[in-house]
N, C-alpha and C. Protein backbone atom coordinates (compact mmCIF):
# COMPACT_ATOMS: atom_id res chain seq x y z
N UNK A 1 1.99 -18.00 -6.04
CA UNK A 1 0.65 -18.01 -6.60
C UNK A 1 0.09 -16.59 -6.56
N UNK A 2 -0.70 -16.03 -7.57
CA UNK A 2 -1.01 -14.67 -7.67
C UNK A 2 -2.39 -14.85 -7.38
N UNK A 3 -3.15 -13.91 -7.26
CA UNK A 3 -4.63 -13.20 -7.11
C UNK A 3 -5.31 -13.07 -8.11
N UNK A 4 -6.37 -14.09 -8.43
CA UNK A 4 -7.47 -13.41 -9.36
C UNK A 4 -7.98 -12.23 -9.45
N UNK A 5 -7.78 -11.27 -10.11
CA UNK A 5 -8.91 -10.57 -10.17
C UNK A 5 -10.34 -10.29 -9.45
N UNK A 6 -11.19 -11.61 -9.78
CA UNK A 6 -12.05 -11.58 -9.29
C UNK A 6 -12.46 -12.20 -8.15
N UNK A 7 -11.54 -12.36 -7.62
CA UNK A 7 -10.86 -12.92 -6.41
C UNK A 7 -11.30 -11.76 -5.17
N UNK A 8 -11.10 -10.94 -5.75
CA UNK A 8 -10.96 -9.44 -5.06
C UNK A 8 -12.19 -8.82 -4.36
N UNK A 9 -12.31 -8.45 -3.15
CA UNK A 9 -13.33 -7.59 -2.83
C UNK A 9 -14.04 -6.26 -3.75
N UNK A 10 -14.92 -6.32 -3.80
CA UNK A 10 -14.91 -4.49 -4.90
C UNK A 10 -14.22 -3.65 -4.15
N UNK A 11 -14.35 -3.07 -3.32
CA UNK A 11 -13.91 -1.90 -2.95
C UNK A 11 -11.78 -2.16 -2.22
N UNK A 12 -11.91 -3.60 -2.51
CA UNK A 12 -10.47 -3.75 -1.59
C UNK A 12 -9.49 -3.20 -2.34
N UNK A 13 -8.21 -2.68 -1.36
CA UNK A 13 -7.52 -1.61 -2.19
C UNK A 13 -6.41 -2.23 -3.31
N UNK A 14 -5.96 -1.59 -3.85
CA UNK A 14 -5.11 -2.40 -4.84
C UNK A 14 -4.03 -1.07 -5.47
N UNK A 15 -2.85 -1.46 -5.75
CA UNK A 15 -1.45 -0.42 -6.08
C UNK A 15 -1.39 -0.91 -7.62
N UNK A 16 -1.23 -0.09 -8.50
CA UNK A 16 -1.34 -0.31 -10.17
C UNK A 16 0.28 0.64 -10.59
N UNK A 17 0.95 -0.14 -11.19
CA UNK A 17 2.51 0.27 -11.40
C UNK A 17 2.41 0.12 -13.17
N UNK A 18 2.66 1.12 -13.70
CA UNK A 18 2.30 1.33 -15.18
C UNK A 18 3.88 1.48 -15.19
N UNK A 19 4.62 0.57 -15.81
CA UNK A 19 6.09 0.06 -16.25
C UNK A 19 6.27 1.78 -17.40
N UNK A 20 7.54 1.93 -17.08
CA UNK A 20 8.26 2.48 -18.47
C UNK A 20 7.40 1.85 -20.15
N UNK A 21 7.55 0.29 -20.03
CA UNK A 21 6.91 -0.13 -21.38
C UNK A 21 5.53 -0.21 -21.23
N UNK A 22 5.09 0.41 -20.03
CA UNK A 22 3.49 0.42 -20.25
C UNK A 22 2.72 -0.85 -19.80
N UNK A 23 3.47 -2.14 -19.08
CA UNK A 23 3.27 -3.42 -18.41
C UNK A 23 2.90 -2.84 -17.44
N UNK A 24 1.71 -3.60 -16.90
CA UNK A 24 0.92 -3.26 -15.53
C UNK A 24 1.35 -4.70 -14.33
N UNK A 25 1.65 -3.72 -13.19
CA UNK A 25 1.82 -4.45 -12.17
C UNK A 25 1.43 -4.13 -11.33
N UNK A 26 0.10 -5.17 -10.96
CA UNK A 26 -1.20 -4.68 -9.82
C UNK A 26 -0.82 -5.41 -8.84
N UNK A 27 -0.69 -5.07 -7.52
CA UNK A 27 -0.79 -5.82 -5.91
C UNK A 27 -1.74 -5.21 -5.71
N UNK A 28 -2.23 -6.63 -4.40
CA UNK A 28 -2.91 -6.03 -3.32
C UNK A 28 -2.43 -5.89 -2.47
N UNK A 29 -2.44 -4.17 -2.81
CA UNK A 29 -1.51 -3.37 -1.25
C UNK A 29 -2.10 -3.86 -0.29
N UNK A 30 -3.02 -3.96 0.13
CA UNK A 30 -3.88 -4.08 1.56
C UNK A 30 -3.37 -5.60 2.21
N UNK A 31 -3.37 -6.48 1.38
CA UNK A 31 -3.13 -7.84 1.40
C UNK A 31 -1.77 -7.69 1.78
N UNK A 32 -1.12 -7.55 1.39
CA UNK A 32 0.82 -6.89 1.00
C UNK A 32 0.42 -6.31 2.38
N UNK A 33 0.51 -5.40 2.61
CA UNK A 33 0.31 -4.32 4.06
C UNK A 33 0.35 -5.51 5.15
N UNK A 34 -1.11 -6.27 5.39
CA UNK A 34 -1.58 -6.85 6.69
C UNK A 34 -0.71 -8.24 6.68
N UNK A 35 0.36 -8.65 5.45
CA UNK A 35 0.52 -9.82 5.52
C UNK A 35 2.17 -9.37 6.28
N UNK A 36 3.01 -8.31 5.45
CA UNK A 36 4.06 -7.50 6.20
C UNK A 36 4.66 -7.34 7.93
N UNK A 37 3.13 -6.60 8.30
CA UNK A 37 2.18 -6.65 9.39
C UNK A 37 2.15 -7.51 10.41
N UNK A 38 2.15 -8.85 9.85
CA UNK A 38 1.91 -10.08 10.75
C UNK A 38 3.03 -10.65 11.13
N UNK A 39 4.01 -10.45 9.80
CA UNK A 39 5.60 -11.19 9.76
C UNK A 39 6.32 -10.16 10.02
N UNK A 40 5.82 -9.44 10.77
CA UNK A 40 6.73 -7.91 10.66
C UNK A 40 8.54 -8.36 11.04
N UNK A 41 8.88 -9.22 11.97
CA UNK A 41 10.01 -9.39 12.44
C UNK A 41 10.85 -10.02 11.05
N UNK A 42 10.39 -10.66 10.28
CA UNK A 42 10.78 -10.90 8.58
C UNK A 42 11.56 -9.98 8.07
N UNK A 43 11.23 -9.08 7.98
CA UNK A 43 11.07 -7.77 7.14
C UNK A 43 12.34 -6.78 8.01
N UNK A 44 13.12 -6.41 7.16
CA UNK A 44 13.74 -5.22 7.36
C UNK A 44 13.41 -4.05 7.34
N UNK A 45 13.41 -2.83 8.42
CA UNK A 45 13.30 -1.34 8.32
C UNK A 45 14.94 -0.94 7.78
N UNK A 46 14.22 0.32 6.90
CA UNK A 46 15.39 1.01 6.23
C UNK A 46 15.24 2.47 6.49
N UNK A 47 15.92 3.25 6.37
CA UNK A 47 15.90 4.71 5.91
C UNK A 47 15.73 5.08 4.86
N UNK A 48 14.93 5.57 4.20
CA UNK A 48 15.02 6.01 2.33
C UNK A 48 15.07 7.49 2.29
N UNK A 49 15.41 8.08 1.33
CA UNK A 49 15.27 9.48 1.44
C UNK A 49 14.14 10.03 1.02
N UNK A 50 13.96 10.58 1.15
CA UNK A 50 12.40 11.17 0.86
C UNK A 50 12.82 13.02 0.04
N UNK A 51 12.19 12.45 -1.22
CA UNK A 51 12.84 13.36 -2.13
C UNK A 51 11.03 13.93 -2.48
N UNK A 52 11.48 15.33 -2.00
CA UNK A 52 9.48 16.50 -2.53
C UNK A 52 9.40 16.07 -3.72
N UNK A 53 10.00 15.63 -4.81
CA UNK A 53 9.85 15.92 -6.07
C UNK A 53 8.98 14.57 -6.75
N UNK A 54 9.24 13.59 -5.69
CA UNK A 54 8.21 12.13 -5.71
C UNK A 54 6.49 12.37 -5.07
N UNK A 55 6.99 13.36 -4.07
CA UNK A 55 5.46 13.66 -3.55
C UNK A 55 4.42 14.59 -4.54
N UNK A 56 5.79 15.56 -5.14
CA UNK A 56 4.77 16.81 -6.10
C UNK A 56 3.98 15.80 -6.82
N UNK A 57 4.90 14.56 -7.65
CA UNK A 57 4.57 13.61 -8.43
C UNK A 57 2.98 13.13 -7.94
N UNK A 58 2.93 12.77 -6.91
CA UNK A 58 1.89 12.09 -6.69
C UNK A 58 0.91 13.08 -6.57
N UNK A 59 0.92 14.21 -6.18
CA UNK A 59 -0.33 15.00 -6.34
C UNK A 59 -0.92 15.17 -7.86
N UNK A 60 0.36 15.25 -8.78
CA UNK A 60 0.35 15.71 -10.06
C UNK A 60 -0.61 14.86 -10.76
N UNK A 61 -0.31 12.87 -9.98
CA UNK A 61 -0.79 12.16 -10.88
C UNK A 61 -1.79 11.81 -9.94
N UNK A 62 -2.59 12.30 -9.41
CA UNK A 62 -3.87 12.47 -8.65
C UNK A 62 -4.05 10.85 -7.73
N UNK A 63 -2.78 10.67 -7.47
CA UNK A 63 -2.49 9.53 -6.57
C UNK A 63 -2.93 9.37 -5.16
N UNK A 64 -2.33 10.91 -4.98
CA UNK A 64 -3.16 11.28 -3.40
C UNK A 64 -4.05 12.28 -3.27
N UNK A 65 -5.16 12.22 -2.16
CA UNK A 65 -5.63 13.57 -1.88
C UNK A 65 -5.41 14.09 -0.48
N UNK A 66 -5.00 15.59 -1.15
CA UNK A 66 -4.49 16.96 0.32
C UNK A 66 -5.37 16.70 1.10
N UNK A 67 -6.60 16.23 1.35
CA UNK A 67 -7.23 16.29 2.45
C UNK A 67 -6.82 14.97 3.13
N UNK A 68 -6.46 14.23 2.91
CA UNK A 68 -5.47 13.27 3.79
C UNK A 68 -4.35 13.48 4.13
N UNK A 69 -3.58 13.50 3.48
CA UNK A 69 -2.25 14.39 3.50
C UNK A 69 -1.81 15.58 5.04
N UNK A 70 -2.72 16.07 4.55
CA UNK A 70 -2.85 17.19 5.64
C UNK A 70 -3.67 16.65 7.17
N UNK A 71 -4.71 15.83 6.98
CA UNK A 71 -4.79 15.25 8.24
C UNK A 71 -4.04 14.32 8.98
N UNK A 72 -3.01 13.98 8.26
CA UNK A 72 -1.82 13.05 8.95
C UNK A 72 -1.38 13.74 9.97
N UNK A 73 -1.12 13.08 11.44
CA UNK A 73 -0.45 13.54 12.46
C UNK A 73 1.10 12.68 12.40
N UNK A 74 2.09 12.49 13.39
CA UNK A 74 3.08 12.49 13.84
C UNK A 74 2.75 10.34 13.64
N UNK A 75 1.84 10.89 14.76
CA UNK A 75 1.60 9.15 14.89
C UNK A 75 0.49 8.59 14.17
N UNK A 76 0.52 9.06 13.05
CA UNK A 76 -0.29 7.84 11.78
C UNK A 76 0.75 8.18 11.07
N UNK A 77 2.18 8.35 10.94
CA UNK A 77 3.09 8.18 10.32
C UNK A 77 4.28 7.38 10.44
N UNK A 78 3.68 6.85 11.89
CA UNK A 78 5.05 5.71 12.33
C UNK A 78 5.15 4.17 12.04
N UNK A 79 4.16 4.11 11.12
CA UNK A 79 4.69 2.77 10.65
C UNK A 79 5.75 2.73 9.06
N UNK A 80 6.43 2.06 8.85
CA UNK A 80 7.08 2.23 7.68
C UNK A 80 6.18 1.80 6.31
N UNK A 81 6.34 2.91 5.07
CA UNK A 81 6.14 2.92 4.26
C UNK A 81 6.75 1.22 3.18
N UNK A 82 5.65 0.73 2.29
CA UNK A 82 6.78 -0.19 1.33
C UNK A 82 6.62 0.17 0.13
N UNK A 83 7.82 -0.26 0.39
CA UNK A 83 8.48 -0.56 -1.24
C UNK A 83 8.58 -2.09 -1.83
N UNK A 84 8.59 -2.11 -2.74
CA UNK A 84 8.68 -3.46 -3.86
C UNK A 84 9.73 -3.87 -5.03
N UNK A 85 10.73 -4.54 -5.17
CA UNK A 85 11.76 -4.08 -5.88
C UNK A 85 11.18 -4.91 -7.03
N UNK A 86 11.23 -4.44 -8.56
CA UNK A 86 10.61 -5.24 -9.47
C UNK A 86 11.65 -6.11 -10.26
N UNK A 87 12.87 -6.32 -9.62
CA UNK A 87 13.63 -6.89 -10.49
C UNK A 87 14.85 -6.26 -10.94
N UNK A 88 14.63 -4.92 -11.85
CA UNK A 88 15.21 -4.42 -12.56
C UNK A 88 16.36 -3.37 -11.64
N UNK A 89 17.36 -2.76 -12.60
CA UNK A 89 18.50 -2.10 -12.20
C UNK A 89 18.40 -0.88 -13.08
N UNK A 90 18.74 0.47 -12.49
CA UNK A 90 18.94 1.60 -12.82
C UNK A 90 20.26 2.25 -12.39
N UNK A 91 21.28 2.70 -13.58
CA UNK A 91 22.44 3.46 -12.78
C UNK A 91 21.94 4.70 -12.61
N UNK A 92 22.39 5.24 -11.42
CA UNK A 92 22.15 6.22 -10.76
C UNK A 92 23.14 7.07 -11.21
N UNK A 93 22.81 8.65 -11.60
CA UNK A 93 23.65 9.35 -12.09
C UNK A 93 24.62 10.53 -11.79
N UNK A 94 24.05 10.40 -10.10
CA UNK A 94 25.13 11.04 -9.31
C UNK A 94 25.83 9.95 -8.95
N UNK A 95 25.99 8.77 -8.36
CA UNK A 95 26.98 7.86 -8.25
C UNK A 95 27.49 6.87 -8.66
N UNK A 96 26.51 6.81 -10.29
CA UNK A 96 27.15 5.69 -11.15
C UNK A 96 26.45 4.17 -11.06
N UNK A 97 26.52 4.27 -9.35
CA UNK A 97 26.03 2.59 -8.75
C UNK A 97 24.91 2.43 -9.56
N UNK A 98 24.64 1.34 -9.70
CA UNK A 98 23.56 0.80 -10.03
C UNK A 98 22.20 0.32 -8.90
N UNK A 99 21.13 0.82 -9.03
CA UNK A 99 20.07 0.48 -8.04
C UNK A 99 19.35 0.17 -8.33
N UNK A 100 18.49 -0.38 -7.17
CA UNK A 100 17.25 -1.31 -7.69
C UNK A 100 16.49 -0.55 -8.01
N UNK A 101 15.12 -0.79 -8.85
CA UNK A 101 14.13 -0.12 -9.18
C UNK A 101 13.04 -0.58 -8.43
N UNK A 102 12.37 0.53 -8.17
CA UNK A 102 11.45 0.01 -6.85
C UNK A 102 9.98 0.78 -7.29
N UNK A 103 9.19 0.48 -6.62
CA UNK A 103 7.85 1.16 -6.95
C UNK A 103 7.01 1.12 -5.26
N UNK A 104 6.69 2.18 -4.70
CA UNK A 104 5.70 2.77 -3.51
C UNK A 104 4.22 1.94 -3.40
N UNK A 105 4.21 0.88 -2.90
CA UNK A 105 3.23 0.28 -2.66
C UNK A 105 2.18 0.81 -2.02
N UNK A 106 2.56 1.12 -0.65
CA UNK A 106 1.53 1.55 0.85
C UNK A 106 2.16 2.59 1.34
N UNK A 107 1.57 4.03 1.21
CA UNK A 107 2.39 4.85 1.73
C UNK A 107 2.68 5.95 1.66
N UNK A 108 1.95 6.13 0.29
CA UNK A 108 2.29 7.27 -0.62
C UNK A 108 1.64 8.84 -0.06
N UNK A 109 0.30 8.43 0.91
CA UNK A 109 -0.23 9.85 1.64
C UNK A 109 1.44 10.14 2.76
N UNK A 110 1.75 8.98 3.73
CA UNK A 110 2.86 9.55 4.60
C UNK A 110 4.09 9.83 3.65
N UNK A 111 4.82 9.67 3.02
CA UNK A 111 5.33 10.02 2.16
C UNK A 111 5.31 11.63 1.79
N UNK A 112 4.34 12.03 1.16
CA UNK A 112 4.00 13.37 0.88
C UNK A 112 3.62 14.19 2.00
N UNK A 113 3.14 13.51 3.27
CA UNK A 113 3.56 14.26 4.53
C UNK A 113 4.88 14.63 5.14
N UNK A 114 5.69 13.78 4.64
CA UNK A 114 6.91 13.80 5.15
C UNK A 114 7.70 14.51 4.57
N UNK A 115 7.32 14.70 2.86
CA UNK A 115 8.21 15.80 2.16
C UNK A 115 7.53 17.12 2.73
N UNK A 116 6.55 17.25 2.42
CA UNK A 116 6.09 19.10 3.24
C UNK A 116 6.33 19.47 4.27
N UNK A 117 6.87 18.44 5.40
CA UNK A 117 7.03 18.50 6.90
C UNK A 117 8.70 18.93 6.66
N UNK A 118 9.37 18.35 5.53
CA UNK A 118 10.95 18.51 5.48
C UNK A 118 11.61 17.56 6.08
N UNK A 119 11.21 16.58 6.30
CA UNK A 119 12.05 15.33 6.53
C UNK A 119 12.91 14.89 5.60
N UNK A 120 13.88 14.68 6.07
CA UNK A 120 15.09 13.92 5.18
C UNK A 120 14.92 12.49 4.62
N UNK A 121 14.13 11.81 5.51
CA UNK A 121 14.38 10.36 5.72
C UNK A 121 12.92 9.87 5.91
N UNK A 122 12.76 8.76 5.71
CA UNK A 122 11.70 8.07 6.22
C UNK A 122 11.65 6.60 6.10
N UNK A 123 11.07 5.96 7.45
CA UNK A 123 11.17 4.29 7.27
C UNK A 123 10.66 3.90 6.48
N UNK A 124 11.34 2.87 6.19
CA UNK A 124 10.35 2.12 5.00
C UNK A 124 10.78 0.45 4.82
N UNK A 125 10.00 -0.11 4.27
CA UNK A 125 10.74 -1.73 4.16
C UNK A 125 10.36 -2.07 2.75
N UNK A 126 11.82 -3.00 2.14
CA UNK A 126 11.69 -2.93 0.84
C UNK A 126 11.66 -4.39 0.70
N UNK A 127 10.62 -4.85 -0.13
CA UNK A 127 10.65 -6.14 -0.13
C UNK A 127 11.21 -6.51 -1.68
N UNK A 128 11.83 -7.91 -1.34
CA UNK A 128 12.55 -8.76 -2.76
C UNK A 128 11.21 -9.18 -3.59
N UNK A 129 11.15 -9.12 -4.82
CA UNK A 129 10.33 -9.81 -6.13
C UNK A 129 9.81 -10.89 -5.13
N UNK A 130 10.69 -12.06 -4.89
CA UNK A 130 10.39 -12.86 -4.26
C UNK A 130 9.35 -13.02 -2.98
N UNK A 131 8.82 -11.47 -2.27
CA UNK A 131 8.87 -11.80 -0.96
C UNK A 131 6.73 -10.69 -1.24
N UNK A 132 7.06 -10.43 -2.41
CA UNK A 132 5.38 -9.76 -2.64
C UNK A 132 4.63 -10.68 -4.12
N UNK A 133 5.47 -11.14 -4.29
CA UNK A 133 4.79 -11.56 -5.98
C UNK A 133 3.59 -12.66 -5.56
N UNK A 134 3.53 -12.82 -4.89
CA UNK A 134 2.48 -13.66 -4.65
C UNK A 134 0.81 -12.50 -4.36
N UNK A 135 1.22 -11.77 -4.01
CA UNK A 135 -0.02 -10.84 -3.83
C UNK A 135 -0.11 -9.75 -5.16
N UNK A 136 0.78 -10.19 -6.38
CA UNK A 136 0.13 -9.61 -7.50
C UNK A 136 -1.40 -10.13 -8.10
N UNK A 137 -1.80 -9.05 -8.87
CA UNK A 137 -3.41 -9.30 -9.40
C UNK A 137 -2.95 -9.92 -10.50
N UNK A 138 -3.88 -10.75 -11.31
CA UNK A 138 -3.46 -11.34 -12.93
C UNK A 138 -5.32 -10.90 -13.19
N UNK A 139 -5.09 -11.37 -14.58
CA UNK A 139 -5.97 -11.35 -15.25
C UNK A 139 -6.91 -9.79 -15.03
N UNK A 140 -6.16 -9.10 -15.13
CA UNK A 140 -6.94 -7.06 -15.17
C UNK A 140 -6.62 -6.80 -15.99
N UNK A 141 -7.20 -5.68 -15.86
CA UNK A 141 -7.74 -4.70 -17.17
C UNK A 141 -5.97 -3.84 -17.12
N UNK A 142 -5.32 -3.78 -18.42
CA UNK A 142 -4.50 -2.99 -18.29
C UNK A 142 -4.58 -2.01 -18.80
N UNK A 143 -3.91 -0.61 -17.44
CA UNK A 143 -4.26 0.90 -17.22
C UNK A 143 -3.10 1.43 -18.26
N UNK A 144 -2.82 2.75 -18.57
CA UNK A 144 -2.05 3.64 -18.96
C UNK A 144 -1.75 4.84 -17.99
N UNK A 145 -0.68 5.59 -17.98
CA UNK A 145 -0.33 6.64 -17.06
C UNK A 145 -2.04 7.63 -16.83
N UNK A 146 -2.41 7.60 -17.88
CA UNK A 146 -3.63 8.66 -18.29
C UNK A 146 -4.82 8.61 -17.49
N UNK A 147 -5.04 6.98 -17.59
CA UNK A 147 -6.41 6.15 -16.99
C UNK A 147 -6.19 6.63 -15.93
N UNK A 148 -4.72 6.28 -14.89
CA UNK A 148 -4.86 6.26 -13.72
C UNK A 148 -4.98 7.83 -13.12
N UNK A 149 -4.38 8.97 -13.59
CA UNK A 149 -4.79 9.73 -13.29
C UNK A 149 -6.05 10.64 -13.38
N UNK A 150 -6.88 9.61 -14.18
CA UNK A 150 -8.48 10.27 -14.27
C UNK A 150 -9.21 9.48 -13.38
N UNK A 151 -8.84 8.49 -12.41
CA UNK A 151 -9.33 8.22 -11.52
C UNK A 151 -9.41 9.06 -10.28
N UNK A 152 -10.78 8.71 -9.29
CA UNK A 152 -10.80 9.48 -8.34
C UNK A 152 -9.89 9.25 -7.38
N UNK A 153 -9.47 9.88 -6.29
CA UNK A 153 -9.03 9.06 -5.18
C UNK A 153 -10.01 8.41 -4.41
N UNK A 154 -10.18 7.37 -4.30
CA UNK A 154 -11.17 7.07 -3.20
C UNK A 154 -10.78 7.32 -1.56
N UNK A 155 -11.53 7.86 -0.68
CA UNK A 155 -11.53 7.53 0.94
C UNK A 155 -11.59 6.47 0.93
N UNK A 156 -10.76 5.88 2.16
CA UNK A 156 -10.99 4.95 2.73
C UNK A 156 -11.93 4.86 3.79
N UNK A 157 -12.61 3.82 4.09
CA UNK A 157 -13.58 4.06 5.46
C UNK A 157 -12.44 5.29 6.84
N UNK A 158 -11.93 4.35 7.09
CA UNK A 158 -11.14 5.08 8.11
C UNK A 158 -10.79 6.72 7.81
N UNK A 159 -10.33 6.93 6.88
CA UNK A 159 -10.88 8.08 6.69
C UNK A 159 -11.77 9.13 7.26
N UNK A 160 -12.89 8.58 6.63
CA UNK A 160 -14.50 9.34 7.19
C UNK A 160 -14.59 9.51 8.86
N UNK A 161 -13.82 8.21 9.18
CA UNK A 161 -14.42 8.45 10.72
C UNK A 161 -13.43 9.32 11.72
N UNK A 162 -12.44 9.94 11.16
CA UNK A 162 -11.80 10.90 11.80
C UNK A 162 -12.30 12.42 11.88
């Protein structure tokens, strides 16, 4: 079962995945996050690599802001980052294999800490179609690459109070 729309807190957070064909796929990260969270023993930790060229990305597409980024310590980085696999398969073109296609739910400030710091690796847990689709949004407004990067970043409360 998915999430109304208006279902939604105003300010509660939400992850917007603008497909190759331009199909929008909204979770509620936050929901997704605390529900992860609870079932944590569910859930597999992985290693992913953590490639700068995903983080430049996110500055580029005004996903994150440096003033978070940069206030990340050691330990607001130890929980694992998720991922979401949407189904689909991509061959990979240094090894041919075929991989899942995934999209960065919760995570994306440690992430870009972790590429500037030079980390190789970083935890993360990747969940099956099956295991988040229930915390997708229906019935929204669908974004374009463009929209989303003329949005602000918002702070989060927690944020402010550091």
């Amino acid at each position: 079962m998915a999430i109304r729309l208006l279902d939604m807190g105003l300010y509660e957070p939400t992850y917007t995945h603008v497909g190759p064909d331009g199909v929008n796929t909204q979770i509620a990260s936050a929901r997704l996050r605390a529900h992860v969270l609870k079932h944590i023993t569910d859930f597999e930790v992985f290693n992913v690599p953590v490639r700068r060229k995903l983080a430049q990305d996110f500055f580029r597409d005004n996903a994150i802001s440096m003033v978070r980024v940069h206030a990340l310590t050691k330990e607001d980085r130890r929980e694992p980052i998720l991922f979401c696999k949407d189904g689909t398969f991509t061959r990979d073109v240094t090894s041919g294999d075929m991989l899942p296609d995934v999209f960065l739910v919760d995570g994306h400030h440690r992430y870009a800490r972790a590429a500037m710091d030079g980390e190789p690796m970083i935890a993360a847990w990747v969940l099956e179609l099956g295991e988040w689709e229930e915390f997708r949004i229906v019935e929204t407004i669908e974004l374009t690459h463009e929209a989303l990067r003329a949005m602000p970043v918002l702070q989060k409360e927690w944020w402010r109070r550091k």
